[in-house]
Protein backbone atom coordinates (compact mmCIF):
# COMPACT_ATOMS: atom_id res chain seq x y z
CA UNK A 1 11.77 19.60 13.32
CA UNK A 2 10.01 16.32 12.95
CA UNK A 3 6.38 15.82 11.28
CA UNK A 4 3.63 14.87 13.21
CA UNK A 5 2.02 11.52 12.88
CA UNK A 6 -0.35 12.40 9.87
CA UNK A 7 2.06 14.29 8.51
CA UNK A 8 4.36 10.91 8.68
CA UNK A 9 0.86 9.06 7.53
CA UNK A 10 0.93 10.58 4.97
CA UNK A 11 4.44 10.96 3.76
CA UNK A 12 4.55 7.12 4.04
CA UNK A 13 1.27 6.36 1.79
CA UNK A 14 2.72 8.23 -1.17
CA UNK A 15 5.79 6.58 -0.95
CA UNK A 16 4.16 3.43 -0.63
CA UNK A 17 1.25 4.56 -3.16
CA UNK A 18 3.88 5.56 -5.87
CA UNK A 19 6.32 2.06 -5.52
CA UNK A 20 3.12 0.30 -5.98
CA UNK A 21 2.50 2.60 -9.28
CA UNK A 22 6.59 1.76 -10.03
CA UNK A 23 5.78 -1.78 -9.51
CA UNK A 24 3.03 -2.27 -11.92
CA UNK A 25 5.30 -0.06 -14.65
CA UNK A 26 8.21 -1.73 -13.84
CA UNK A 27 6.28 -4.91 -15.76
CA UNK A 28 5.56 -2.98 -18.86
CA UNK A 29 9.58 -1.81 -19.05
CA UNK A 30 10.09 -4.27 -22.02
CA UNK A 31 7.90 -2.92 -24.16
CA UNK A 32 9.89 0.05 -24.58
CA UNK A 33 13.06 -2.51 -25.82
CA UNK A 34 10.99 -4.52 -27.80
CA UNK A 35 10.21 -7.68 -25.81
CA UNK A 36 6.37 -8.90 -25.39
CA UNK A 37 4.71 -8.78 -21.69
CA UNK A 38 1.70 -10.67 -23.00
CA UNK A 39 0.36 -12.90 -20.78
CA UNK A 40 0.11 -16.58 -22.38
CA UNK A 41 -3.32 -17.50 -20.29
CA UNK A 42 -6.70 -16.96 -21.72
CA UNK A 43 -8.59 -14.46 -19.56
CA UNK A 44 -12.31 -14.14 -20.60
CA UNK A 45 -13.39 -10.51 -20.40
CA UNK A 46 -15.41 -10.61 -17.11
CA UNK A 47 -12.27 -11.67 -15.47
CA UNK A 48 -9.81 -8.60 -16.98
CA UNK A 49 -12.42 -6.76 -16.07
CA UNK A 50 -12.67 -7.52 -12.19
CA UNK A 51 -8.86 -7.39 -12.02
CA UNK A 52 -8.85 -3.86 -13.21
CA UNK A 53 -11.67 -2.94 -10.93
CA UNK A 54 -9.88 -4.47 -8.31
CA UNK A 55 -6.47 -2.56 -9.03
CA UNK A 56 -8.65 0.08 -9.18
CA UNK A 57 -9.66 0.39 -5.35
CA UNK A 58 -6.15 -1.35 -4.58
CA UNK A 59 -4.70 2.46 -5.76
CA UNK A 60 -7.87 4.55 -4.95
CA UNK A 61 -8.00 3.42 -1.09
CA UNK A 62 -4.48 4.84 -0.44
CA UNK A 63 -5.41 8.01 -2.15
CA UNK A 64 -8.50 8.29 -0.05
CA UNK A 65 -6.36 7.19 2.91
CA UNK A 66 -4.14 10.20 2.34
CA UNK A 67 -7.42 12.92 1.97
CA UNK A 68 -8.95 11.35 5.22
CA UNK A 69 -5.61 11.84 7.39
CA UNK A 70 -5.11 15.34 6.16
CA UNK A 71 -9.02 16.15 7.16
CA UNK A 72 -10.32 13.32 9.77
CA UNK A 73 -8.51 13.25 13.10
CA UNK A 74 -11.58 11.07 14.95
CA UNK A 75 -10.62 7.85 17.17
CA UNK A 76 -12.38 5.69 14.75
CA UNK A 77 -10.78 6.86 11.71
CA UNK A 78 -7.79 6.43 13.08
CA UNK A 79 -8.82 2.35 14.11
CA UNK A 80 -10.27 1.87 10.47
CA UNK A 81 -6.89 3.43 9.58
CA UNK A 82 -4.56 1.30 11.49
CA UNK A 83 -6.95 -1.07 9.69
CA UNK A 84 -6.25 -0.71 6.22
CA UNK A 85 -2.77 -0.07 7.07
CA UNK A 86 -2.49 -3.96 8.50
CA UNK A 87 -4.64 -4.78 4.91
CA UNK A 88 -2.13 -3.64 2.47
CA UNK A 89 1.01 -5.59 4.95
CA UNK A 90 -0.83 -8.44 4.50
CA UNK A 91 -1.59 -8.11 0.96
CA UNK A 92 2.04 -7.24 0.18
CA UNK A 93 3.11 -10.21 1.62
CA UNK A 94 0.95 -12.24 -0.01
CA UNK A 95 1.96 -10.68 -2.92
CA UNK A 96 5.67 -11.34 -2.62
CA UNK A 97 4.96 -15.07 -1.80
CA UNK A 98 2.61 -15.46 -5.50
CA UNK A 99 6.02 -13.05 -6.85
CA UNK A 100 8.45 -15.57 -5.58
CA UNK A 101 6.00 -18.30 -7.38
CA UNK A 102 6.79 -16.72 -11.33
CA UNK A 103 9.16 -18.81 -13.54
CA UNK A 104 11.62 -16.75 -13.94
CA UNK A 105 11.87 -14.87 -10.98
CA UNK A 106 11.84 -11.32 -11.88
CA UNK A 107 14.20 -10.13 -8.93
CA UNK A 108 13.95 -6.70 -9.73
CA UNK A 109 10.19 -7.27 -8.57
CA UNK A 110 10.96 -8.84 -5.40
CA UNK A 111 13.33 -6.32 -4.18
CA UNK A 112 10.66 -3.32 -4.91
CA UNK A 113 7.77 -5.91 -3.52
CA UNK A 114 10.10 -6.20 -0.41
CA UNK A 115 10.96 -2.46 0.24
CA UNK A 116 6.89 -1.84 0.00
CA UNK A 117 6.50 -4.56 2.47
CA UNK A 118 9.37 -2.76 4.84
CA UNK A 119 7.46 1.09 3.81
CA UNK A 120 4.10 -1.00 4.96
CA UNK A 121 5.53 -1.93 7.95
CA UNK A 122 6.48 1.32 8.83
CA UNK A 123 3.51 2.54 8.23
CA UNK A 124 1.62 -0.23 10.50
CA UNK A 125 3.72 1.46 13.24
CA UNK A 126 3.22 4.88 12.95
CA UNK A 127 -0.47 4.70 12.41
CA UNK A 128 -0.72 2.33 15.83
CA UNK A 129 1.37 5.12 17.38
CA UNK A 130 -1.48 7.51 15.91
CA UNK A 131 -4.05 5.77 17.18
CA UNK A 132 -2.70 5.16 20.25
CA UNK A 133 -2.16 8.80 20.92
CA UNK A 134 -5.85 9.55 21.31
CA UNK A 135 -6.09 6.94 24.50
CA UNK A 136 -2.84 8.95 25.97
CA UNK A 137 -4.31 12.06 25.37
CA UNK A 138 -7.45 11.40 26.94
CA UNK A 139 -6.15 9.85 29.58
CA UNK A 140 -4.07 13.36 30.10
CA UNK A 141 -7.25 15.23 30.42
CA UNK A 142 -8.83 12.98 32.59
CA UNK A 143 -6.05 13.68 35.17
């Protein structure tokens, strides 16, 4: 039997939710053999701070993503969905293009960056198809 569309929602933002977790371990992987991931640039405090707060909502708005589908099944939560879905595409492949910019090119990286780009994708598609559903539907009634 296949899922239904938030079930497929959601299935698809804690895939893409816990590569994104991968991907931001996947750096810290040479610690454990003994090789330094410091950063060589001076960030002031202010700075490391915004970054984290920014990570911060960069993992906490797929998490609330997932709550809302299971609960909210309105026509405009399912636009502000389709939304955020087309956000996170377009910061992925931003973030692939600033990945591809690193000396050396940590390929390893790329290749997860890429298959969250391809899960993103996927998910831009099925959350248009959820949206779209509502229009059909109505439209069904209206008959």
């Amino acid at each position: 039997m296949f899922l239904n569309r938030q079930q497929q929602i959601i299935n698809l933002w804690v895939v893409f939710l816990l590569g994104t977790i991968f991907h931001t371990q996947l750096a810290l992987i040479p610690l454990f053999h003994g090789v330094s991931v410091t950063v060589h640039e001076n960030h002031e405090t202010s700075n490391l701070l915004l970054i984290l707060w920014l990570m911060l909502a960069f993992f906490i708005l797929p998490m609330l993503a997932i709550v809302s589908t299971t609960f909210i099944n309105s026509k405009r939560y399912r636009v502000i969905h389709f939304g955020l879905t087309v956000f996170y595409s377009i910061m992925n492949l931003f973030h692939v293009g600033l990945d591809l910019l690193v000396t050396p090119i940590a390929w390893y990286q790329i290749t997860l960056m890429l298959f969250l780009l391809i899960v993103g994708l996927l998910l831009n598609i099925v959350s248009f198809q959820w949206m779209k559903e509502i229009k059909y539907k109505n439209k069904l009634h209206t008959v």
